[in-house]
N, C-alpha and C. Protein backbone atom coordinates (compact mmCIF):
# COMPACT_ATOMS: atom_id res chain seq x y z
N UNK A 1 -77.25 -11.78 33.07
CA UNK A 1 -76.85 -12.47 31.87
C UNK A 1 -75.83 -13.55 32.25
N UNK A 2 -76.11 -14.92 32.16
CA UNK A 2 -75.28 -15.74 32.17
C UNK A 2 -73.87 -15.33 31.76
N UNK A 3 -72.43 -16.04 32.06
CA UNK A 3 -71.70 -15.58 32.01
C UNK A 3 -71.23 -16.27 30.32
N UNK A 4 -71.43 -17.54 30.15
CA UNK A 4 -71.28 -17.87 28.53
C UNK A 4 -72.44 -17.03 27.77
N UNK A 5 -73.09 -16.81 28.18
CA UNK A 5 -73.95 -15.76 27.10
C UNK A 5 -72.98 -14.76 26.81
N UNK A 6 -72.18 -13.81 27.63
CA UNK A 6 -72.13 -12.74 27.59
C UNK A 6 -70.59 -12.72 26.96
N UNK A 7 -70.19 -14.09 26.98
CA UNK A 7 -68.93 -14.03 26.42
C UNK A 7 -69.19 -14.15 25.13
N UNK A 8 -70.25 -15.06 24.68
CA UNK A 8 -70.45 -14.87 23.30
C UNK A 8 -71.11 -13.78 22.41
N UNK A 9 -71.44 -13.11 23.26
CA UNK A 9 -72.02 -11.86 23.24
C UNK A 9 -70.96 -10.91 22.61
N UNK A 10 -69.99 -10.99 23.54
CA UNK A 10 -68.62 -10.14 23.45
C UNK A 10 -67.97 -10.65 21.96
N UNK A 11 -67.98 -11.93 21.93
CA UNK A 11 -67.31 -12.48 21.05
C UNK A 11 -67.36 -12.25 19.46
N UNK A 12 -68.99 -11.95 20.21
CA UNK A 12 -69.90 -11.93 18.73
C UNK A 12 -69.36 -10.23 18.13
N UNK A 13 -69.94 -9.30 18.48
CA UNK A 13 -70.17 -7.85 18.50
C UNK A 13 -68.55 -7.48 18.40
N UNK A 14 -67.58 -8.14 19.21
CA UNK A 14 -66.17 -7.71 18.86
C UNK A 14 -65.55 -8.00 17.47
N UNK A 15 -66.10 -9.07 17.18
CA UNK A 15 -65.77 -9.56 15.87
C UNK A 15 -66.43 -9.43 14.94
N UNK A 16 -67.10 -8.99 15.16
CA UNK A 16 -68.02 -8.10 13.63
C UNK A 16 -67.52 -6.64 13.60
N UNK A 17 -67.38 -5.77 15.03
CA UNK A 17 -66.59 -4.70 14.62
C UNK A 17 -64.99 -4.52 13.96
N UNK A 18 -64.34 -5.66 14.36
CA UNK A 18 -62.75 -5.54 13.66
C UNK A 18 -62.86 -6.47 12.30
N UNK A 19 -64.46 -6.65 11.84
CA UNK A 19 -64.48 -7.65 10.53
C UNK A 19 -64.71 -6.34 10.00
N UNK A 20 -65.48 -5.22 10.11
CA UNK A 20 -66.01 -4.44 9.32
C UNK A 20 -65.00 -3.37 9.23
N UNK A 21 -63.75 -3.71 9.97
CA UNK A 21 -62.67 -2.47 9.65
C UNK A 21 -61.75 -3.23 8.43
N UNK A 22 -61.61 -4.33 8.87
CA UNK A 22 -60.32 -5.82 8.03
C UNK A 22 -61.20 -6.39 6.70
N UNK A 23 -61.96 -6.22 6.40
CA UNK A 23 -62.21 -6.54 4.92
C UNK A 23 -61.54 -5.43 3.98
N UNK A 24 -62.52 -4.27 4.31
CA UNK A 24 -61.86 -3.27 3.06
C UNK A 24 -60.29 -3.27 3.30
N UNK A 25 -59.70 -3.03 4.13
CA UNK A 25 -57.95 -2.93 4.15
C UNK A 25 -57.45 -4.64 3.50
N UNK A 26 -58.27 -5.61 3.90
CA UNK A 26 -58.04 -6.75 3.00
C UNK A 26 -58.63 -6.77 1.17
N UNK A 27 -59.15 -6.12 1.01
CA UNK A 27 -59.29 -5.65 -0.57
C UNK A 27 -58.28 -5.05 -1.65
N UNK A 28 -57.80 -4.06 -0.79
CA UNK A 28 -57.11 -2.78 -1.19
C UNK A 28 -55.73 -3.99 -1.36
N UNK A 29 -55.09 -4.47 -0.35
CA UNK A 29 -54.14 -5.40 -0.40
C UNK A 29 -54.11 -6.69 -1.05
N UNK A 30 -55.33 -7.01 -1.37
CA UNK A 30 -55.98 -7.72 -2.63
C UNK A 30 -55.72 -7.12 -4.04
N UNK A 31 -55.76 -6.42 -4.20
CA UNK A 31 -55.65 -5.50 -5.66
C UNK A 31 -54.84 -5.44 -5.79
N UNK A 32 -53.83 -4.62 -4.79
CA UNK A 32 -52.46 -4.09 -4.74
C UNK A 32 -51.23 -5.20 -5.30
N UNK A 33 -51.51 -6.49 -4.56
CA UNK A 33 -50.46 -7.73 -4.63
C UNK A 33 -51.62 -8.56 -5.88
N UNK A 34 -52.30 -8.52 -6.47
CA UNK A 34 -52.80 -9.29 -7.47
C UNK A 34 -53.75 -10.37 -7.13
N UNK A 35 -53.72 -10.49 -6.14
CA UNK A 35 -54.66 -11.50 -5.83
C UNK A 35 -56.03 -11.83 -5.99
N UNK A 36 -56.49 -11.88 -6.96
CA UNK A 36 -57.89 -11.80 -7.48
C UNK A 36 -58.44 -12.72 -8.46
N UNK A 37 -59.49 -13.24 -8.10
CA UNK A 37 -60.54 -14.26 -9.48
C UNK A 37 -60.48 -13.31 -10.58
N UNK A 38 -59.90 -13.60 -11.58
CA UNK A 38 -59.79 -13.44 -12.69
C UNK A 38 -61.52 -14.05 -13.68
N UNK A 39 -61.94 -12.97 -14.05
CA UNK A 39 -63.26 -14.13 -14.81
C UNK A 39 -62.86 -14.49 -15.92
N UNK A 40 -63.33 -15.68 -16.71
CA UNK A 40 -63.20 -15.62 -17.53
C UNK A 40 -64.10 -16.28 -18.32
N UNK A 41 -64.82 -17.59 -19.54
CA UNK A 41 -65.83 -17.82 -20.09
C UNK A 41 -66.44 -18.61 -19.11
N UNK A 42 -65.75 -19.85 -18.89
CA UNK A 42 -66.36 -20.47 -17.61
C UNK A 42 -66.74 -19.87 -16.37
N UNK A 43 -67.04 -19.00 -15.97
CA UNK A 43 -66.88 -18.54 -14.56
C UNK A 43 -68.41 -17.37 -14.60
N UNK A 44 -68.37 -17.15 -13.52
CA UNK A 44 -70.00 -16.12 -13.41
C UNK A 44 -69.57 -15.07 -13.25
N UNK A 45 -68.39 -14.69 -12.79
CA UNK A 45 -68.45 -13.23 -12.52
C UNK A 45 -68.14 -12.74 -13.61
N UNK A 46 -68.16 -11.55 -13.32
CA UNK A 46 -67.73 -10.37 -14.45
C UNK A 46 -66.97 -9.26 -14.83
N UNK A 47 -66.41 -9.29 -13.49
CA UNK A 47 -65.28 -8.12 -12.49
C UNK A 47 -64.21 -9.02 -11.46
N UNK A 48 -63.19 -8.37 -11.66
CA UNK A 48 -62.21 -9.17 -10.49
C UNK A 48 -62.47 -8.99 -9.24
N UNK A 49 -62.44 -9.97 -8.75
CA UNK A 49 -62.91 -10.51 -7.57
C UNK A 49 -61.92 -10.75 -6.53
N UNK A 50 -61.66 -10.23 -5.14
CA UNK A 50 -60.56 -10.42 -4.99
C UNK A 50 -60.77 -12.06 -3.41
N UNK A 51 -59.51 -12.20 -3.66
CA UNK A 51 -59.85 -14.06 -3.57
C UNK A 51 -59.66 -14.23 -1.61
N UNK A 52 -59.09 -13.04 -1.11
CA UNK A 52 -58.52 -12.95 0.23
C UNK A 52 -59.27 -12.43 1.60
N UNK A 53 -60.81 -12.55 1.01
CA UNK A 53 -61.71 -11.96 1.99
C UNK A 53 -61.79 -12.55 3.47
N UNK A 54 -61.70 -14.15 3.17
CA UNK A 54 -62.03 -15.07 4.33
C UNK A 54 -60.87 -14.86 5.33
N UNK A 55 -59.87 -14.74 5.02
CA UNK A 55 -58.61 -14.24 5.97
C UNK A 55 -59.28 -13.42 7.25
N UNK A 56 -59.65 -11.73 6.35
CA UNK A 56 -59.94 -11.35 7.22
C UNK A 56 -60.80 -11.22 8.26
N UNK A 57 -61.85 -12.37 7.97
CA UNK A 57 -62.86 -12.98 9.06
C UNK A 57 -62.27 -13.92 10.03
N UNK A 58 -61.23 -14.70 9.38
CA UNK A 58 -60.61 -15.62 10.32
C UNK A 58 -59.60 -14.61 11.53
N UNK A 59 -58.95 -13.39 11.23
CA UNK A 59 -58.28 -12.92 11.62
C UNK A 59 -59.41 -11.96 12.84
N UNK A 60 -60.49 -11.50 12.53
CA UNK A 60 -61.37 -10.98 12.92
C UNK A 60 -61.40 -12.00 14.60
N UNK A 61 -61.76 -13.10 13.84
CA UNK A 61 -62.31 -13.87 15.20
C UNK A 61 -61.14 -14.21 16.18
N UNK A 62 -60.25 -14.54 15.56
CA UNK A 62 -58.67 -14.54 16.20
C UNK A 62 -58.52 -13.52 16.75
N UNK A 63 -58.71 -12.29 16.48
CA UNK A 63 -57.98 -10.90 17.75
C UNK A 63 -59.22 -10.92 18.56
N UNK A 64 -60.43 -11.10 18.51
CA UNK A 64 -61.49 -11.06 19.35
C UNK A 64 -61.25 -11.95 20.65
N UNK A 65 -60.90 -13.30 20.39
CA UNK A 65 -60.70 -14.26 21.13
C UNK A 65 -59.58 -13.83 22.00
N UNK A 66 -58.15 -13.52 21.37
CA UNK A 66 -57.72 -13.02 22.03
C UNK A 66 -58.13 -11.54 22.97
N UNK A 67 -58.62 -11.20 22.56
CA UNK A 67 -59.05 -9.35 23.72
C UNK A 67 -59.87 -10.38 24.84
N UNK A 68 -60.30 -11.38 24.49
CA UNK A 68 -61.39 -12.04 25.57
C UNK A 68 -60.77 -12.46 26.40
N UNK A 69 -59.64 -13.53 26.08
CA UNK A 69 -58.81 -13.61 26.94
C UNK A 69 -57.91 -12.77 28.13
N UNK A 70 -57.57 -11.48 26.63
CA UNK A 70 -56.75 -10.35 27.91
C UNK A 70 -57.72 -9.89 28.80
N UNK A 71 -59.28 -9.71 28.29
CA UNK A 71 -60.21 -9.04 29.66
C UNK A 71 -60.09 -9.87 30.79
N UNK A 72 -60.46 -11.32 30.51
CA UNK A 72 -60.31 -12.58 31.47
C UNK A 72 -59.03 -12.30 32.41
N UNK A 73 -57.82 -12.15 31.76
CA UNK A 73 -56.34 -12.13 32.50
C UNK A 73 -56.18 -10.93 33.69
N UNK A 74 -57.11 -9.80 33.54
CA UNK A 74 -56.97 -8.71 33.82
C UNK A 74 -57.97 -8.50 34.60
N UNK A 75 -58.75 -9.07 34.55
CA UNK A 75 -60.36 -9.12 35.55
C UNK A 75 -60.23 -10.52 36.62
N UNK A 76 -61.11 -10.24 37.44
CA UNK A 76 -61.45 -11.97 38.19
C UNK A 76 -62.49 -11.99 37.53
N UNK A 77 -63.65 -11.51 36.36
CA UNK A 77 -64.29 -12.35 35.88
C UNK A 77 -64.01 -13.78 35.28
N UNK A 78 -64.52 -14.83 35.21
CA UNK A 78 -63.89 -16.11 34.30
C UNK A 78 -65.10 -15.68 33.12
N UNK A 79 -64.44 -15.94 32.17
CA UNK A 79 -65.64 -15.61 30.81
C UNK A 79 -65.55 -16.59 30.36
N UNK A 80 -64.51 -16.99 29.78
CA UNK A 80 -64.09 -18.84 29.35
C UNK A 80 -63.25 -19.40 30.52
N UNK A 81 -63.63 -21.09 30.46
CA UNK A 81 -63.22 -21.70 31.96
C UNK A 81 -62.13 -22.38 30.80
N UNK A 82 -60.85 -22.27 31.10
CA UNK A 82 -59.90 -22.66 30.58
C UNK A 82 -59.42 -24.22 30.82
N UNK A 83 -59.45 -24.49 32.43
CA UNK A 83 -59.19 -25.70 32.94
C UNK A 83 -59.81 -26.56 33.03
């Protein structure tokens, strides 16, 4: 496996596992602090909606990137060529 395959590989599969832990704990803290689409006549929904989901995808890909890095720092593999 090529070595950019396998980083995106990593990249991919790491960050879908710490997305599927960081949404629901981003919900609950959604509710908790108020943060939620409110519906109301104009609007489609029908239930509060809470507005803070994308965070935890952005945050998802952010600790992934970083673990890629610490494997990189800690290995002589190069996974990403930095220089």
């Amino acid at each position: 496996m090529p070595v950019s395959l396998l980083s995106s590989f990593f990249l991919f599969v790491s960050s879908s596992l710490i997305c599927l832990f960081l949404v629901p704990f981003s919900n609950r803290i959604g509710k908790k602090l108020g943060i939620v689409d409110k519906p109301d006549k104009r609007k489609i929904n029908h239930k509060f909606k809470v507005r803070i989901g994308g965070s935890s995808i952005v945050l998802s890909v952010l600790i992934s990137y970083i673990l890629l890095l610490i494997f990189q720092q800690f290995t002589n593999i190069t996974i990403i060529n930095i220089y």
